[in-house]
Protein backbone atom coordinates (compact mmCIF):
# COMPACT_ATOMS: atom_id res chain seq x y z
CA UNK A 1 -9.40 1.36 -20.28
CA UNK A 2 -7.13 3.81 -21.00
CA UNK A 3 -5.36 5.89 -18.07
CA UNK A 4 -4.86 9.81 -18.08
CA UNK A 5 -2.56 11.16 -15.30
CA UNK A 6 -5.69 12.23 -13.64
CA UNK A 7 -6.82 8.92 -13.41
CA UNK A 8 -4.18 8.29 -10.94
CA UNK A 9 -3.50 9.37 -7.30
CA UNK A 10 -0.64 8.83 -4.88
CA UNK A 11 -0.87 7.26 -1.49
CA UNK A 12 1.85 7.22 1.65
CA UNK A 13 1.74 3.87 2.66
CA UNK A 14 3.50 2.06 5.60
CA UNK A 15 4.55 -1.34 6.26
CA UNK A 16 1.83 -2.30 8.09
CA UNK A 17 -0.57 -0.93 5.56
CA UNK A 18 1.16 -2.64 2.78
CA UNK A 19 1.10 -5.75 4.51
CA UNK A 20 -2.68 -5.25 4.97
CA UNK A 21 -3.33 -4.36 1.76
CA UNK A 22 -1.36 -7.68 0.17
CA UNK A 23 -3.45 -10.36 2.57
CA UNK A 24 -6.65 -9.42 0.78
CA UNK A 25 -5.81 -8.92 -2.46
CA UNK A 26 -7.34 -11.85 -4.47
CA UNK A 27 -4.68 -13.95 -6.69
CA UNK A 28 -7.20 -16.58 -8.11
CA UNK A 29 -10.51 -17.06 -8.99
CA UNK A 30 -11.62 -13.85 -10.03
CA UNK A 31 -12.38 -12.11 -13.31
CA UNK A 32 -9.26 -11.48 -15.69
CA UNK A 33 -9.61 -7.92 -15.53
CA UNK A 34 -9.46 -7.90 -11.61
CA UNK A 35 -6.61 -10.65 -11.21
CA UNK A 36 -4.46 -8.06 -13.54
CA UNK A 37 -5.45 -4.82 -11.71
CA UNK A 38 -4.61 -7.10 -8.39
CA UNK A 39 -1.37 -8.53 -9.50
CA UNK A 40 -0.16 -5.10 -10.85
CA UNK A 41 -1.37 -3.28 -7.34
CA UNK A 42 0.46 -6.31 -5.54
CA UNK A 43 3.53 -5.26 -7.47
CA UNK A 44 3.56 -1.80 -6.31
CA UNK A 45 2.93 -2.45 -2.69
CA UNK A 46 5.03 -5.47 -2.25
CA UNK A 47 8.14 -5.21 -0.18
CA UNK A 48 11.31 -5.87 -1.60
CA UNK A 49 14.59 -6.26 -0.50
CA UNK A 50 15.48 -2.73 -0.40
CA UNK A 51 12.58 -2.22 1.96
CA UNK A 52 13.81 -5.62 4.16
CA UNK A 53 17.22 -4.08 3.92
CA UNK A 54 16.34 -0.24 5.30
CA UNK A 55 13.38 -1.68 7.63
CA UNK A 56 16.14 -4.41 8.95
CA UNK A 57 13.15 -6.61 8.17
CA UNK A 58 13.45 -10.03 10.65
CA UNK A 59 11.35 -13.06 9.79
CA UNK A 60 10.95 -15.57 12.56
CA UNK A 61 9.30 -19.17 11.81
CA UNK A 62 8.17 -21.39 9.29
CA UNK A 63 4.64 -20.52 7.18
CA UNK A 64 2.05 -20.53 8.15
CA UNK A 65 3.32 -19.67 11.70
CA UNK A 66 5.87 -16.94 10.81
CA UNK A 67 6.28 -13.46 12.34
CA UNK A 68 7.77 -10.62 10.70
CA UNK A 69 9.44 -7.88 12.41
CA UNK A 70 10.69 -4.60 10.97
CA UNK A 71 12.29 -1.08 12.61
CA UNK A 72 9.37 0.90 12.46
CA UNK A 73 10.85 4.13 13.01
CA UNK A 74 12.71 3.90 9.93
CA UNK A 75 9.54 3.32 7.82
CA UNK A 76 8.40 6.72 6.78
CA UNK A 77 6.22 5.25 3.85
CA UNK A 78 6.48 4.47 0.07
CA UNK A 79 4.77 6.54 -2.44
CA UNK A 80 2.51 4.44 -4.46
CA UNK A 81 0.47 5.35 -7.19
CA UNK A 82 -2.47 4.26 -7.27
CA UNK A 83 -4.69 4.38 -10.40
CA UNK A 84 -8.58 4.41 -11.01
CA UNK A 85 -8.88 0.91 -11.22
CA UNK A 86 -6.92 -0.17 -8.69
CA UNK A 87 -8.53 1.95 -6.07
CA UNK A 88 -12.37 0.83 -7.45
CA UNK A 89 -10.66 -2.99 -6.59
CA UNK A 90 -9.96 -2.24 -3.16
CA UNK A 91 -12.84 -0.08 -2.52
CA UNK A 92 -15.10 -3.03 -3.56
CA UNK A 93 -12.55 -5.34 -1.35
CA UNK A 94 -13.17 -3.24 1.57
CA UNK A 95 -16.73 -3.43 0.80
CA UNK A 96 -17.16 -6.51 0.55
CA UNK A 97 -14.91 -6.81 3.93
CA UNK A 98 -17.75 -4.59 5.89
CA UNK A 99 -19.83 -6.11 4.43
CA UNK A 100 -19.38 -9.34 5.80
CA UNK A 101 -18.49 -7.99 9.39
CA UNK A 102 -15.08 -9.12 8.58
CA UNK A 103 -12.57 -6.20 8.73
CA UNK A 104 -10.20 -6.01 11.46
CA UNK A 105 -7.89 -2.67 12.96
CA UNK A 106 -5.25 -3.68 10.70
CA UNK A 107 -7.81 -2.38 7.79
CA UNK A 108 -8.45 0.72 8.98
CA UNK A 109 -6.18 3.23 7.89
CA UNK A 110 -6.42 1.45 3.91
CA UNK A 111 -10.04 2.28 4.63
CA UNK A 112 -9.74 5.63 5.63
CA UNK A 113 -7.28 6.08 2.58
CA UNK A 114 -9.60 4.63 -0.22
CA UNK A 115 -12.98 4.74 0.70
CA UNK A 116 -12.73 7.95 2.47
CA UNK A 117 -10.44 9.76 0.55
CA UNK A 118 -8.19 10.90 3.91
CA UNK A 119 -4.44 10.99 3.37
CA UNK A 120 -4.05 10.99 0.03
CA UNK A 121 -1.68 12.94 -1.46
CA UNK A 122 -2.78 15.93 -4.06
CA UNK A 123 0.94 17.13 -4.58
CA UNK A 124 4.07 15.49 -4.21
CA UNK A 125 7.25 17.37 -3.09
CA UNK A 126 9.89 16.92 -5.38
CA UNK A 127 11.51 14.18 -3.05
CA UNK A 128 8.48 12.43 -3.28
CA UNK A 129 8.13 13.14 -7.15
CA UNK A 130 11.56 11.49 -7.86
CA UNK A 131 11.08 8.63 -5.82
CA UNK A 132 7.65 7.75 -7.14
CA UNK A 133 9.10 7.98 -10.31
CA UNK A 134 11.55 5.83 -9.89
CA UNK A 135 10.56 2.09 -8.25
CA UNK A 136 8.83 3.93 -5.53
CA UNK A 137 11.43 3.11 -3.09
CA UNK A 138 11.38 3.95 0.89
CA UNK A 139 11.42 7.20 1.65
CA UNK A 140 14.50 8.17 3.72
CA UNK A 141 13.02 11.03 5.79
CA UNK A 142 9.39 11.85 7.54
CA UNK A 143 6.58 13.85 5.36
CA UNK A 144 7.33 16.93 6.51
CA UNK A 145 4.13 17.65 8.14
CA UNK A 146 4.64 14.72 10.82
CA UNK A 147 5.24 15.08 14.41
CA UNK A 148 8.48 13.01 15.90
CA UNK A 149 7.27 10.92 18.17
């Protein structure tokens, strides 16, 4: 299928979203066509050592036991965009989710995001427009529109 720049849309996503978003993404057993569109979404959202570095990222324990601890009030979000495809997949992930009685708080803003439609971003500032264009790194600052807490 072939992409237009309509066909894509940009999301703010946080730590904890990202983190969400990666423990239901599915890496086997699945149709070729979804395990690409997964692995490529799994690239965007992952968090690399950039992120660890900024969020001082802390990681405590041994799998499957570990906890993972980050500065969240240096996590403003990464721009991620997010094509056609790749939102269908996790629309029909989330589906399936609520389907089965199975999704949990952590889930909630991704599902307010993608099946909803709330939060996503129409227009990028240009700080956000050069950093989506690059890797989609961190953002260094707060979307303007945010309230300090």
């Amino acid at each position: 299928m072939s992409e237009t720049k309509e066909d894509k849309k940009f999301y703010r996503l946080m730590v904890r979203e990202r983190l969400a978003l990666l423990s239901f993404l599915p890496q086997e057993k699945r149709k070729f066509t979804v395990l690409l569109t997964s692995e490529n979404l799994r690239d965007k959202v992952q968090i690399g050592e950039e992120d660890q570095k900024q969020l001082e990222w802390q990681v405590d324990g041994v799998p499957p036991q570990q906890n993972i601890r980050w500065n969240n009030t240096k996590d403003f979000g990464k721009i991620i965009e997010i094509t056609d495809d790749e939102r269908v997949l996790v629309n029909q992930l989330l589906a399936d989710l609520e389907k089965e009685e199975l999704l949990a708080s952590m889930h909630l803003t991704l599902y307010q995001h993608f099946v909803l439609g709330k939060n996503m971003i129409d227009e990028l500032t240009e700080e956000e427009a050069e950093v989506a264009g690059s890797s989609g790194t961190l953002l260094q600052m707060p979307p303007k529109d945010s309230k300090p807490s």
